[in-house]
Protein backbone atom coordinates (compact mmCIF):
# COMPACT_ATOMS: atom_id res chain seq x y z
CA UNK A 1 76.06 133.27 155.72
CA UNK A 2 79.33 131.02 156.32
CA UNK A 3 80.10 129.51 159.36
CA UNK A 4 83.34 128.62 160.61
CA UNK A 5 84.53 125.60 161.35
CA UNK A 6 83.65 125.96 165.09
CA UNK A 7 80.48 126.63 164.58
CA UNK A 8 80.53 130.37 164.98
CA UNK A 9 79.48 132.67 162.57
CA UNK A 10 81.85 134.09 160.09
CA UNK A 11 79.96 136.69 158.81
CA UNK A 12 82.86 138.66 157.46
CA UNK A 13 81.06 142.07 156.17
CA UNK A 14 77.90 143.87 156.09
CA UNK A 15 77.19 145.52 152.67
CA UNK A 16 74.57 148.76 152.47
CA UNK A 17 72.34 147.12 149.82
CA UNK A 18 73.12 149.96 147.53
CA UNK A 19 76.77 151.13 148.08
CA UNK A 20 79.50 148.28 148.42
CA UNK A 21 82.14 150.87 149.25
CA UNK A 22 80.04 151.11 153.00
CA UNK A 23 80.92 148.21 154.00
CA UNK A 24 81.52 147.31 157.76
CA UNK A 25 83.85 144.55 158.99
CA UNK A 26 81.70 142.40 161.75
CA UNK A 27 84.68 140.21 162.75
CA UNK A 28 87.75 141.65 162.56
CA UNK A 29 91.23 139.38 161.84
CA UNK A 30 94.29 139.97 164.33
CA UNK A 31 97.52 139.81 163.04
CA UNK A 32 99.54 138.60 165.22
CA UNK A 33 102.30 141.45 164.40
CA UNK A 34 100.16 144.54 164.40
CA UNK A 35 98.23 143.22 167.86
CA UNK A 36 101.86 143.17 169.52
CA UNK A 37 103.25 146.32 168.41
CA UNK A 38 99.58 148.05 169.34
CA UNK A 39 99.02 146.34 172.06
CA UNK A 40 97.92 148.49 175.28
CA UNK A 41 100.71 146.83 177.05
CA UNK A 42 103.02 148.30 174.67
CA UNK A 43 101.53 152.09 174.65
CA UNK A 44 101.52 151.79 178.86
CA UNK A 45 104.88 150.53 178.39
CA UNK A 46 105.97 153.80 176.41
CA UNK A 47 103.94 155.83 178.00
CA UNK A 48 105.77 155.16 181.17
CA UNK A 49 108.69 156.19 179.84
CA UNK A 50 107.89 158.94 178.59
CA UNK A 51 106.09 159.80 182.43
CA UNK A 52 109.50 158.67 183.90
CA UNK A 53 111.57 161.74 181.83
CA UNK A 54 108.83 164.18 182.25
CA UNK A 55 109.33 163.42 186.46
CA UNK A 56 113.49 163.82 186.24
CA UNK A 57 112.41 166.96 184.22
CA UNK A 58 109.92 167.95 187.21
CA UNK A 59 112.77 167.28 189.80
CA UNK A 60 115.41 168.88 188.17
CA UNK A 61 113.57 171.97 187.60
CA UNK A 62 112.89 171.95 191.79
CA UNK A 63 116.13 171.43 192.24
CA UNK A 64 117.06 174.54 189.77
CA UNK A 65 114.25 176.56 191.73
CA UNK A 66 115.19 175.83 194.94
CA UNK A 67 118.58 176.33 194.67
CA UNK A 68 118.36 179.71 192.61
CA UNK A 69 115.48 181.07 195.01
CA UNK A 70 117.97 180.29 198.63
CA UNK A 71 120.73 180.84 197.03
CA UNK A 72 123.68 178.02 197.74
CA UNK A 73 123.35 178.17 201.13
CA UNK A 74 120.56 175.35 200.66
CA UNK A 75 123.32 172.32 199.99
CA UNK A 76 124.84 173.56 203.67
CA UNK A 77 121.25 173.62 205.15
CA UNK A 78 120.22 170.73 207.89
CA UNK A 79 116.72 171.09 208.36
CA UNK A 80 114.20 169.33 206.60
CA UNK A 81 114.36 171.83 203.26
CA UNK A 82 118.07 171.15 203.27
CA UNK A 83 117.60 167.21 203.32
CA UNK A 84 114.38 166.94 200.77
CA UNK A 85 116.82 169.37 198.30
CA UNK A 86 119.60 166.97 198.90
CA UNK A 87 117.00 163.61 198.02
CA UNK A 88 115.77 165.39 195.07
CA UNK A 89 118.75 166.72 193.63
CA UNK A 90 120.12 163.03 194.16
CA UNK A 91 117.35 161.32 193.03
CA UNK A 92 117.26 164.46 189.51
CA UNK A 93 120.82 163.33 189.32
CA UNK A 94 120.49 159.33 188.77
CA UNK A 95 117.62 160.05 186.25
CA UNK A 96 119.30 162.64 183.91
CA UNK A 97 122.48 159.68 183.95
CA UNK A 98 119.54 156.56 183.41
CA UNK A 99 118.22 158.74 180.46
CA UNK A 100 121.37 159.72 178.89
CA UNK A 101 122.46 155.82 179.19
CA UNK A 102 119.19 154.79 177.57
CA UNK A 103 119.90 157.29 174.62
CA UNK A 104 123.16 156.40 174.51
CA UNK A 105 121.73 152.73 174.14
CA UNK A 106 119.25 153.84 171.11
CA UNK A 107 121.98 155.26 169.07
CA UNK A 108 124.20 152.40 169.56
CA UNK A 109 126.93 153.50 172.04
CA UNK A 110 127.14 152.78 175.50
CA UNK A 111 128.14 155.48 177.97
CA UNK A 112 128.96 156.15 181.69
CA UNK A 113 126.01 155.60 184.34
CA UNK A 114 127.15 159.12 185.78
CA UNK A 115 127.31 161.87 184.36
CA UNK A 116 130.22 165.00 184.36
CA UNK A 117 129.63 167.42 187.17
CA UNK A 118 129.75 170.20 184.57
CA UNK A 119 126.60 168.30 183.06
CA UNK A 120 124.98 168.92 186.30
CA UNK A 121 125.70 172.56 187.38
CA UNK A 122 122.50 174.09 188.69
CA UNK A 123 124.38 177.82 187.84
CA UNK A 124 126.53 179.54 185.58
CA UNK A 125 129.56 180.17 187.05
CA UNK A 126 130.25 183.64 184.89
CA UNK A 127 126.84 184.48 186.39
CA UNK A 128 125.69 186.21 189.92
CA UNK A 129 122.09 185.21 190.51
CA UNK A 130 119.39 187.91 189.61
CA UNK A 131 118.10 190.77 192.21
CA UNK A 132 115.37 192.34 192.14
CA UNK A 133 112.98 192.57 189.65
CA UNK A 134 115.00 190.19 187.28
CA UNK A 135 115.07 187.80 189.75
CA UNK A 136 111.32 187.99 190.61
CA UNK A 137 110.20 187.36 186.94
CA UNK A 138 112.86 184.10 186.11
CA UNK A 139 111.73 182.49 189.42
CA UNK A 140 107.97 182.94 188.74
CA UNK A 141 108.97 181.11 185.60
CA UNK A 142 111.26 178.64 187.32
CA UNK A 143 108.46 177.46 189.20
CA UNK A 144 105.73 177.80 186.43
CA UNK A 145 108.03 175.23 185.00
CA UNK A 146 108.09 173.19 187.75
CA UNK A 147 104.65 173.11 188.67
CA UNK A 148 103.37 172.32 185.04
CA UNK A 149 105.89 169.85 184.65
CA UNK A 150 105.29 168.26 187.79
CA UNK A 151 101.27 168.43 187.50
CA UNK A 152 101.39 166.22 183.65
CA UNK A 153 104.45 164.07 185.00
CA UNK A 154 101.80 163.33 187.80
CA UNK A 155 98.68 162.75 185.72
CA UNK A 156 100.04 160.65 183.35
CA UNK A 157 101.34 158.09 186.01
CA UNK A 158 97.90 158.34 187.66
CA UNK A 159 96.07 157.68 183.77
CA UNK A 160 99.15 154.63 183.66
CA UNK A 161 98.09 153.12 186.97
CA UNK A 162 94.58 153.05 186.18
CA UNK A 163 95.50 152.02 182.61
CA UNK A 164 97.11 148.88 184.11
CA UNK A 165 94.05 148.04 185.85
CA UNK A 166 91.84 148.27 183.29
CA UNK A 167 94.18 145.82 181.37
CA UNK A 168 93.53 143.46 184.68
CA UNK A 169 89.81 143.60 184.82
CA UNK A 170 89.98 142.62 180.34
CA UNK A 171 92.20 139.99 181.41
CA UNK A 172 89.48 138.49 183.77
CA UNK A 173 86.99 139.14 180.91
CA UNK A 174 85.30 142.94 181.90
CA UNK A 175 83.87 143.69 178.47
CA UNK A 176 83.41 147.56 179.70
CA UNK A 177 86.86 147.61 180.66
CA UNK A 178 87.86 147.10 176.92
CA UNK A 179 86.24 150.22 175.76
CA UNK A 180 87.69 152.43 179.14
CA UNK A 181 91.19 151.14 177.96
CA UNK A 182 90.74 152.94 174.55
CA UNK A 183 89.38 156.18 175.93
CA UNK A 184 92.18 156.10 178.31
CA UNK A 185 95.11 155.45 175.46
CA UNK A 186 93.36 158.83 174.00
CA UNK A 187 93.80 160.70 177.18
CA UNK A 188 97.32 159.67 177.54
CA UNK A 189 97.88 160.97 174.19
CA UNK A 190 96.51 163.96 174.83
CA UNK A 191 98.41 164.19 178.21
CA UNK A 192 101.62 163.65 176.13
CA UNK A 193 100.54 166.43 173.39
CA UNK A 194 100.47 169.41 175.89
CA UNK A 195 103.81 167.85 177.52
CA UNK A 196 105.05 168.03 174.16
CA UNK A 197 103.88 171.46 173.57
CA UNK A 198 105.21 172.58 177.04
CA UNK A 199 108.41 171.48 176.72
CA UNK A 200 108.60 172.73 172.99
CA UNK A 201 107.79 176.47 174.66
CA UNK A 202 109.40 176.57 177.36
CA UNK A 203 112.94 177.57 175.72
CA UNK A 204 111.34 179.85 173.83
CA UNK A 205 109.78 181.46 176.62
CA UNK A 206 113.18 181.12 178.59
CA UNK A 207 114.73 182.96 175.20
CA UNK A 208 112.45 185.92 175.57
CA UNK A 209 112.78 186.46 179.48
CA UNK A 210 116.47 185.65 179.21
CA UNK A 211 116.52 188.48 176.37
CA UNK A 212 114.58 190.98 178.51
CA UNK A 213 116.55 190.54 182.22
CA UNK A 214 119.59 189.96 180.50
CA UNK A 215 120.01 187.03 182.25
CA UNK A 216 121.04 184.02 179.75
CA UNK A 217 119.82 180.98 180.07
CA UNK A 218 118.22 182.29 183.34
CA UNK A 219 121.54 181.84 184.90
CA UNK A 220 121.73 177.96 184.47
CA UNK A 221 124.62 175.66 183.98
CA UNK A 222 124.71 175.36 180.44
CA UNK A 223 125.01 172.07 180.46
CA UNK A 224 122.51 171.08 182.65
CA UNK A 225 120.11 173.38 180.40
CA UNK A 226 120.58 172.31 177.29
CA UNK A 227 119.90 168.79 178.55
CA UNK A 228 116.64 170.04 180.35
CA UNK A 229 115.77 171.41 177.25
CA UNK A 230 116.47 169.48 174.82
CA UNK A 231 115.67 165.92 176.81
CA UNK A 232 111.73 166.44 176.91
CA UNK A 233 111.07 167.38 173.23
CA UNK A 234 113.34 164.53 172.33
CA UNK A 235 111.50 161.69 174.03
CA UNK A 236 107.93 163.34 173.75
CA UNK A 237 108.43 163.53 170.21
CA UNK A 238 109.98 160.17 169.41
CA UNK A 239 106.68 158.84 171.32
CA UNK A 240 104.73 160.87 169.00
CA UNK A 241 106.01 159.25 165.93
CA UNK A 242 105.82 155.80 167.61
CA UNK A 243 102.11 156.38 168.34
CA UNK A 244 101.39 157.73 164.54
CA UNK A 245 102.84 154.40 163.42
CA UNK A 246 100.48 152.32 165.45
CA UNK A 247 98.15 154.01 164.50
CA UNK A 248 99.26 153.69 161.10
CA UNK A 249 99.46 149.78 161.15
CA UNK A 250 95.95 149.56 163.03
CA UNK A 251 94.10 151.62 160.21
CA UNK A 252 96.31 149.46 157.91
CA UNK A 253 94.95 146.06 159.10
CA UNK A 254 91.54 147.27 159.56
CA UNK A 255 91.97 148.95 155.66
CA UNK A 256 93.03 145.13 154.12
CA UNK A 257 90.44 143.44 156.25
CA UNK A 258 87.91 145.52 154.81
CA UNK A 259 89.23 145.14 151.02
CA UNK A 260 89.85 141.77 151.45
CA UNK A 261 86.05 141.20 152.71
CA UNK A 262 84.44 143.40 150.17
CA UNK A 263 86.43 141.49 147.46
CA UNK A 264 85.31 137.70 148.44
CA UNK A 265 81.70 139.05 148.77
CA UNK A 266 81.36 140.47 145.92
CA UNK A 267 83.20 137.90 144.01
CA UNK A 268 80.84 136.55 140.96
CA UNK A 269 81.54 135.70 137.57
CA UNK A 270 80.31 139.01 136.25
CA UNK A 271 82.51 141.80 134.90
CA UNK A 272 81.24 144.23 137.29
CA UNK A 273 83.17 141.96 140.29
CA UNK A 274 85.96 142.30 138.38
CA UNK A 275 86.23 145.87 138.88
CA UNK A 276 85.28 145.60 142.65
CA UNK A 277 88.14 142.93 142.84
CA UNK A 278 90.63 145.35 141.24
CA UNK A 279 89.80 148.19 143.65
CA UNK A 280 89.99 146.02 146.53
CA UNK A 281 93.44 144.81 145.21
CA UNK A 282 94.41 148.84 145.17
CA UNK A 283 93.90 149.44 148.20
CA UNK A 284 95.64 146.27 149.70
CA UNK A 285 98.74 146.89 148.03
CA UNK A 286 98.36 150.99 149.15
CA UNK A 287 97.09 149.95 152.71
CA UNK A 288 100.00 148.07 153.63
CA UNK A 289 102.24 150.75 152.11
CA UNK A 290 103.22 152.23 155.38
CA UNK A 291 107.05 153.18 154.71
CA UNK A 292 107.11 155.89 151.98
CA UNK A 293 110.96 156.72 152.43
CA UNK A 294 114.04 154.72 152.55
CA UNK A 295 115.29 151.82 150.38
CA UNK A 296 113.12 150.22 148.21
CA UNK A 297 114.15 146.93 149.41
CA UNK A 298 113.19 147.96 152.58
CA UNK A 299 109.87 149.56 151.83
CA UNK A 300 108.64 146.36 149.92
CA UNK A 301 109.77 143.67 153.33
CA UNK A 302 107.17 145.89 155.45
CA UNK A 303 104.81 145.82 153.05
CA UNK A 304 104.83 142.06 152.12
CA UNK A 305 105.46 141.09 155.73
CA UNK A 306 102.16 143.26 156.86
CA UNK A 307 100.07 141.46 153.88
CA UNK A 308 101.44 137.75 154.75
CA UNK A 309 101.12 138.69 158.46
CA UNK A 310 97.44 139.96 158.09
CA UNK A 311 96.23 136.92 155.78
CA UNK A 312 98.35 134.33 157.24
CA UNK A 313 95.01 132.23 157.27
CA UNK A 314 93.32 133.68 154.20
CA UNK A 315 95.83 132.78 151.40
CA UNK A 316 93.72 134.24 148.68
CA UNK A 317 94.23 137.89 150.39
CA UNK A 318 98.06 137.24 150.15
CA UNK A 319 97.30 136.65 146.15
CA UNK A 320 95.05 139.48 146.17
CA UNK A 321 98.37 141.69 147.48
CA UNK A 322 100.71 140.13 144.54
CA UNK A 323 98.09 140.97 141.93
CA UNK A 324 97.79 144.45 142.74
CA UNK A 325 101.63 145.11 143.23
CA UNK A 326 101.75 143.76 139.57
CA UNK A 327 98.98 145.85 138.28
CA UNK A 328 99.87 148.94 140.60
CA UNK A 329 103.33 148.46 140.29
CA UNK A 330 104.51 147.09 136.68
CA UNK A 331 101.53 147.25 134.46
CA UNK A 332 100.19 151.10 136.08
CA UNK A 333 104.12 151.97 136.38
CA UNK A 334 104.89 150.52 132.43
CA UNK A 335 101.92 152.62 130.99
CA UNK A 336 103.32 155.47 132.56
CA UNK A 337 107.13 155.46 131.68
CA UNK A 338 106.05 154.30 128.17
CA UNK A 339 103.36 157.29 127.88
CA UNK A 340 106.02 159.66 128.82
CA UNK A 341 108.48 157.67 126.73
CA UNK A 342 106.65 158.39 123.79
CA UNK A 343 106.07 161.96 123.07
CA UNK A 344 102.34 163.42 122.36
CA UNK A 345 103.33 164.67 118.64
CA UNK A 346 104.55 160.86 117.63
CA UNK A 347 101.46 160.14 115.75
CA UNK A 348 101.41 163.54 113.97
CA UNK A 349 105.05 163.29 113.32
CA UNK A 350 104.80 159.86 112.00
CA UNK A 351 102.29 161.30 109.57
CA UNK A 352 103.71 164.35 108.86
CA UNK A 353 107.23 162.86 108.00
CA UNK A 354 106.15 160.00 105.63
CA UNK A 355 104.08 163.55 103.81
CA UNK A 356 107.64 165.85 103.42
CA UNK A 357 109.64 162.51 102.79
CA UNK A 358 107.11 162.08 99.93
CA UNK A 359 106.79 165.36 98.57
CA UNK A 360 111.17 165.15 97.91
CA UNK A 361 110.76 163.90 95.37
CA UNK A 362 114.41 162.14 93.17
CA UNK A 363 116.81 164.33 95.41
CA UNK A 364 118.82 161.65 97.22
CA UNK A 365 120.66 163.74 99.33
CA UNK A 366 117.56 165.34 100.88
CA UNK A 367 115.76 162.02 101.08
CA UNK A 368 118.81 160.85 103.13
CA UNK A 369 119.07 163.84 105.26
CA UNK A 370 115.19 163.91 105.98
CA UNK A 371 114.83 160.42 106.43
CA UNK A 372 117.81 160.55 109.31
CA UNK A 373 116.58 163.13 111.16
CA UNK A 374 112.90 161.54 110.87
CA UNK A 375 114.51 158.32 112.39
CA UNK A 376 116.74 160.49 115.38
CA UNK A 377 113.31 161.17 116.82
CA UNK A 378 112.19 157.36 117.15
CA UNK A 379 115.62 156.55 118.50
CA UNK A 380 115.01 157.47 122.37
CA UNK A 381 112.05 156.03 122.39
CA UNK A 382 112.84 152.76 121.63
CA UNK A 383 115.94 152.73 123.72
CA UNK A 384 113.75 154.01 126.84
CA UNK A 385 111.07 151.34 126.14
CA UNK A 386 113.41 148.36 126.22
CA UNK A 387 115.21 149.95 129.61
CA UNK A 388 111.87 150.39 130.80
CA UNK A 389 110.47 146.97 130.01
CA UNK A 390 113.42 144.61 131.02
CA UNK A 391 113.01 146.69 134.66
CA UNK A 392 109.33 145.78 134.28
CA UNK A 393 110.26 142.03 133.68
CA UNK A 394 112.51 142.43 136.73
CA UNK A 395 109.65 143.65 139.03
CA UNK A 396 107.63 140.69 137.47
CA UNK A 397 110.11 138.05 138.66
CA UNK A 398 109.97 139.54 141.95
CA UNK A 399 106.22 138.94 142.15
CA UNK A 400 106.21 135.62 140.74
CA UNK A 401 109.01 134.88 144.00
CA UNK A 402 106.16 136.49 146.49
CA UNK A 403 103.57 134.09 145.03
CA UNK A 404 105.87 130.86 145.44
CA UNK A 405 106.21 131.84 148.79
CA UNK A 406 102.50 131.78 149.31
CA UNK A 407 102.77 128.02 147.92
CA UNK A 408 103.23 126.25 150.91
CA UNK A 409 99.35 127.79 152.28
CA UNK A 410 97.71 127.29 148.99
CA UNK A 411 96.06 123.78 147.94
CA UNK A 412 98.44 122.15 144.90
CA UNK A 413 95.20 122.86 142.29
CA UNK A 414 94.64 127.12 143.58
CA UNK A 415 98.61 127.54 142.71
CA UNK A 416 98.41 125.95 139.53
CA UNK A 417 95.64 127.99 138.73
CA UNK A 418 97.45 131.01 140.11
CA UNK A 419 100.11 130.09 137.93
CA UNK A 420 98.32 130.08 134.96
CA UNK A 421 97.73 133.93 135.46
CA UNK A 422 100.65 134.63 135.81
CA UNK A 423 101.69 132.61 132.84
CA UNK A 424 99.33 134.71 130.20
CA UNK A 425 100.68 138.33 132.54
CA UNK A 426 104.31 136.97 131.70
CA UNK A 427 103.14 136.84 127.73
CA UNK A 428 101.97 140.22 127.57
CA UNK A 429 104.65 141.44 129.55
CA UNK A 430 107.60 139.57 127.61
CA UNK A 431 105.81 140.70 124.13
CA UNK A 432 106.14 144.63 124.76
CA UNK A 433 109.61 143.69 126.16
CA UNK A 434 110.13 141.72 122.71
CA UNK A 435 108.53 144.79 120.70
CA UNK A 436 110.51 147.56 122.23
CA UNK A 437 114.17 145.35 121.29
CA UNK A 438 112.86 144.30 117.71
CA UNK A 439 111.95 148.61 117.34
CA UNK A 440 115.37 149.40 118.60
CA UNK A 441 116.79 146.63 116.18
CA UNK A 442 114.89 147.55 113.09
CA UNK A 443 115.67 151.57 113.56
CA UNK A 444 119.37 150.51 113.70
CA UNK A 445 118.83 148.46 110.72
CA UNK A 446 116.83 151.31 108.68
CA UNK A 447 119.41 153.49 109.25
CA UNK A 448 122.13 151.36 108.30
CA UNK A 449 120.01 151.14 104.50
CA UNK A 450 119.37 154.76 104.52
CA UNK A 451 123.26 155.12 104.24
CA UNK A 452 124.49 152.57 102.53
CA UNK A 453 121.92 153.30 100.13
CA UNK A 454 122.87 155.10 96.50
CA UNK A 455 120.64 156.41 94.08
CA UNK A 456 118.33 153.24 95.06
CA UNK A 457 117.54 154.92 97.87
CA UNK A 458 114.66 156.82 95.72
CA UNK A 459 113.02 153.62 94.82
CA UNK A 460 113.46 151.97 98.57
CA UNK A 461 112.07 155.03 100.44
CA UNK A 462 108.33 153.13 100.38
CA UNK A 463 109.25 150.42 101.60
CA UNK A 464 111.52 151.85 104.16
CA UNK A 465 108.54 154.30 105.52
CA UNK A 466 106.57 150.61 106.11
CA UNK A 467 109.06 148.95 108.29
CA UNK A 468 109.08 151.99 110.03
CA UNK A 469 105.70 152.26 110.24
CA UNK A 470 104.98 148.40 111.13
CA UNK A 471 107.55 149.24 113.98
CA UNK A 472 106.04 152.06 115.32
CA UNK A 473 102.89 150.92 115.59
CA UNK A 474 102.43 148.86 118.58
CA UNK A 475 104.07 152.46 120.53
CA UNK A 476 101.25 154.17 119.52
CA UNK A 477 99.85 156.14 122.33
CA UNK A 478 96.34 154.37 121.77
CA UNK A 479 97.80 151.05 121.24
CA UNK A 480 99.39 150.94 124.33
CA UNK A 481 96.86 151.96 126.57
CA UNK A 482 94.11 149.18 125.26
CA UNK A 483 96.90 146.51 125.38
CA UNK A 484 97.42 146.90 129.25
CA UNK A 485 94.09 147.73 130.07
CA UNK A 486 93.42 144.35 128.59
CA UNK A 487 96.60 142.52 130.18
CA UNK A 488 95.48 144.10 133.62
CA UNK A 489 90.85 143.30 133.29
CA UNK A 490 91.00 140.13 131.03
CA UNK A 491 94.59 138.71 132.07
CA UNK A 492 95.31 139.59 135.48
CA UNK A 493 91.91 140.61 137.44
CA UNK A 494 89.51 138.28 135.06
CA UNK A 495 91.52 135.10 136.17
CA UNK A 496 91.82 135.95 139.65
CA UNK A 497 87.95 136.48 140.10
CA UNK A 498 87.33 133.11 138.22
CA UNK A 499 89.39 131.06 140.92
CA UNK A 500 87.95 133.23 143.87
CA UNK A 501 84.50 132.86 142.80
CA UNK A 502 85.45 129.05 141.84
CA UNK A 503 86.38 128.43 145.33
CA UNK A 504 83.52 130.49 146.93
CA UNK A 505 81.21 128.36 144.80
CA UNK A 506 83.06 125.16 146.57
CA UNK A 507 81.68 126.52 150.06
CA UNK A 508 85.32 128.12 151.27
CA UNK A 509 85.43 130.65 153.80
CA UNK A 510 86.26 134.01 153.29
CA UNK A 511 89.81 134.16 151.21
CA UNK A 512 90.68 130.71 152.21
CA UNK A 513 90.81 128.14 149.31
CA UNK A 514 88.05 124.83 149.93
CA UNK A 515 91.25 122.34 150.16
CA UNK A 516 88.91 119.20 149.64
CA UNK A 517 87.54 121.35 146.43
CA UNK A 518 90.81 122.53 145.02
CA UNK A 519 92.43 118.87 144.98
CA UNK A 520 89.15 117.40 143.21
């Protein structure tokens, strides 16, 4: 078992003694990054928002209520009713103008701190107020609204307040507080689920009692109801998607800690490590993966900032990331494209050709004829293979940038060696790239013979059919697949696990190089 260099224990994993792929992370690394934007702080923070819109929502709706219940005689009235609708319609006002600001804000403009007054008419002036009936069923619902709004706008402050003290009592070290704070952040989401699903049904509701009274929009300012409306869902939701990404990014951190860990321990000079290495690499690369759409460019700055982030202090994890972007990325992406570049029948065909170009016998102008159109199928494939390996050597440039920048936490001797990989990657890499131009050469060449050939074209047709063949063969299906399956076990993965286990032998802790070791 390491220990650290404080004298705790580092013991980084537990393995099941008979399935690696069970392994349990003891001592989990922050990243500085993913603590802040999951913090509790942060939820409590959002969370309070989100309790702030869902109390305008509860106020306006009282104010709606109250007003289409007593009619408009309530704005004359000077009692106590009068004066508490007068606060609350006030107060409904300046928080339907603070939350139109704030989303003004978030899309990048910046509006009034007041709103129109036709934003904030409580009823439709093409509209008399219900009677009867009518008007019995859309103020049950006006206050069913109002209550339920009102009853989560109040629990969720209640779950915030206590939240905030439970963040206290951790502060001053309350090791049961810790675990209250985490059942709490799943009540609040909860809390925030049936707001969401409230304020998702209550137009639809309002739709079907507006369709059945004949009252639209149960008589409300349109305005002022679309914004009711439309507010809740808006905010409810966009805190929905802000809680799947932290959650997202925690699972992501605790996913590379895990890989990262499994990796280092089971880190040998044996073949079967390199396997475990590989698969740890995998899921680094498709761990930190959290942006799926948008620029590529983009996508690949979360990803490497999440890997450098979470092994900001374990260097080899950061290499561990580059290795699998190549092999998930360039060598897994080149088999691919150059499997689909090169159709199933190509063997066959090659076979088949050379047979019927054989069996021609003297005619020239057959032989030229067949051997053309035998050479028009080769032609796409070699000019899809050199696109798609000079965009392969571009991806590899790209990694060998990430690893410089990994440089300046590596000991001088670690990036040589790291640099040595990628020197033999770079040589398998630039010889397919050098194979698919020299087949794209030579079939331009072959058929320049073919037609400038005469009646010699009889007596050239052998060896014709063996440049073509020498050409073809390093694009056979088989050949390619063994040649990157070596590049990616022997190359790539085989000379990362000799300078991990290297500098595990040295007495480094987990991912981080033995600096004394590496300069000796």
């Amino acid at each position: 078992m390491a220990t650290g260099r404080d004298g705790d224990k580092a013991s980084y994993v537990a393995l099941a003694p008979t399935e690696v792929g069970n392994a349990t992370e003891l001592k989990p690394r922050k990243s500085f990054f993913v603590a802040c934007f999951t913090s509790p702080i942060l939820k409590l923070l959002c969370m309070s928002w989100a309790a702030s819109v869902l109390t305008v929502l509860a106020l306006t709706w009282w104010s709606i209520t109250a007003y289409h219940i007593e009619g408009s005689e309530i704005r004359h009235d000077k009692g106590v009713q009068g004066n508490v609708y007068d606060e609350v319609r006030t107060f409904s006002k300046q928080g339907l103008a603070a939350v139109a600001f704030a989303s003004s804000l978030a899309e990048g403009k910046v509006s009034n701190l007041s709103l129109p007054d036709d934003d904030l008419m409580l009823a439709r002036e093409d509209v008399h107020l219900p009677t009867g009936w009518q008007a019995g069923v859309i103020h049950t619902w006006m206050f069913l609204c109002t209550l339920i709004s009102s009853g989560l706008a109040t629990y969720m402050w209640l779950l915030i307040a206590w939240g905030f003290t439970l963040l206290l009592l951790t502060a001053f070290g309350s090791k049961k507080s810790q675990s209250d704070v985490a059942n709490l952040e799943n009540r609040l989401q909860t809390v925030a689920d049936i707001a969401l699903a409230m304020q998702l049904l209550f137009p639809v509701v309002t739709d079907i009692i507006g369709r059945c009274t004949g009252v639209e929009d149960l008589g409300i300012g349109p305005h002022l109801y679309h914004r009711v409306t439309d507010l809740g869902p808006l905010v409810l939701a966009a805190l929905k998607v802000l809680t799947l990404l932290m959650n997202a990014l925690k699972e992501a951190e605790r996913s590379l800690n895990q890989a990262g860990d499994i990796a280092w321990t089971m880190c040998t000079d044996s073949k079967a490590s390199i396997s475990q290495v590989k698969q740890s690499a995998h899921r680094i690369i498709e761990g930190a993966h959290i942006l799926t759409q948008g620029p590529r460019w983009l996508q690949r700055l979360q990803r490497d900032a999440l890997i450098f982030d979470i092994f900001k202090s374990r260097p080899m994890g950061v290499a561990m990331g580059i290795f699998g972007f190549l092999d998930t990325e360039i060598l897994k992406q080149l088999e691919k494209s150059l499997l689909s570049l090169v159709p199933s029948w190509i063997e066959e065909e090659i076979v088949q050709g050379e047979k019927k170009i054989k069996e021609i016998g003297r005619d020239v102008d057959k032989l030229r004829k067949l051997l053309s159109d035998h050479l028009q199928l080769f032609k796409p494939v070699a000019e899809g293979a050199s696109g798609t390996m000079h965009d392969a050597v571009d991806k590899f440039d790209y990694a060998k940038a990430q690893l410089r920048k990994s440089q300046k936490i590596l000991p001088p001797k670690v990036v040589d060696d790291l640099d040595s990989v990628f020197g033999k990657i770079a040589v398998g890499v630039n010889e397919f790239a050098r194979c698919a131009d020299s087949l794209a050469a030579e079939l331009i060449a072959i058929e320049k013979d073919i037609q400038d050939a005469g009646e010699e074209l009889v007596d050239k047709v052998e060896d014709i059919l063996k440049r073509l063949g020498a050409v073809l063969e390093d694009f056979r299906p088989t050949k390619i697949l063994l040649k990157l399956e070596d590049l990616a076990e022997h190359a790539l993965y085989g000379g990362l696990v000799q300078i991990m286990s290297l500098q595990k032998g040295n007495g480094a802790l987990p991912l981080q190089p033995n600096a004394s070791a590496a300069h000796a």
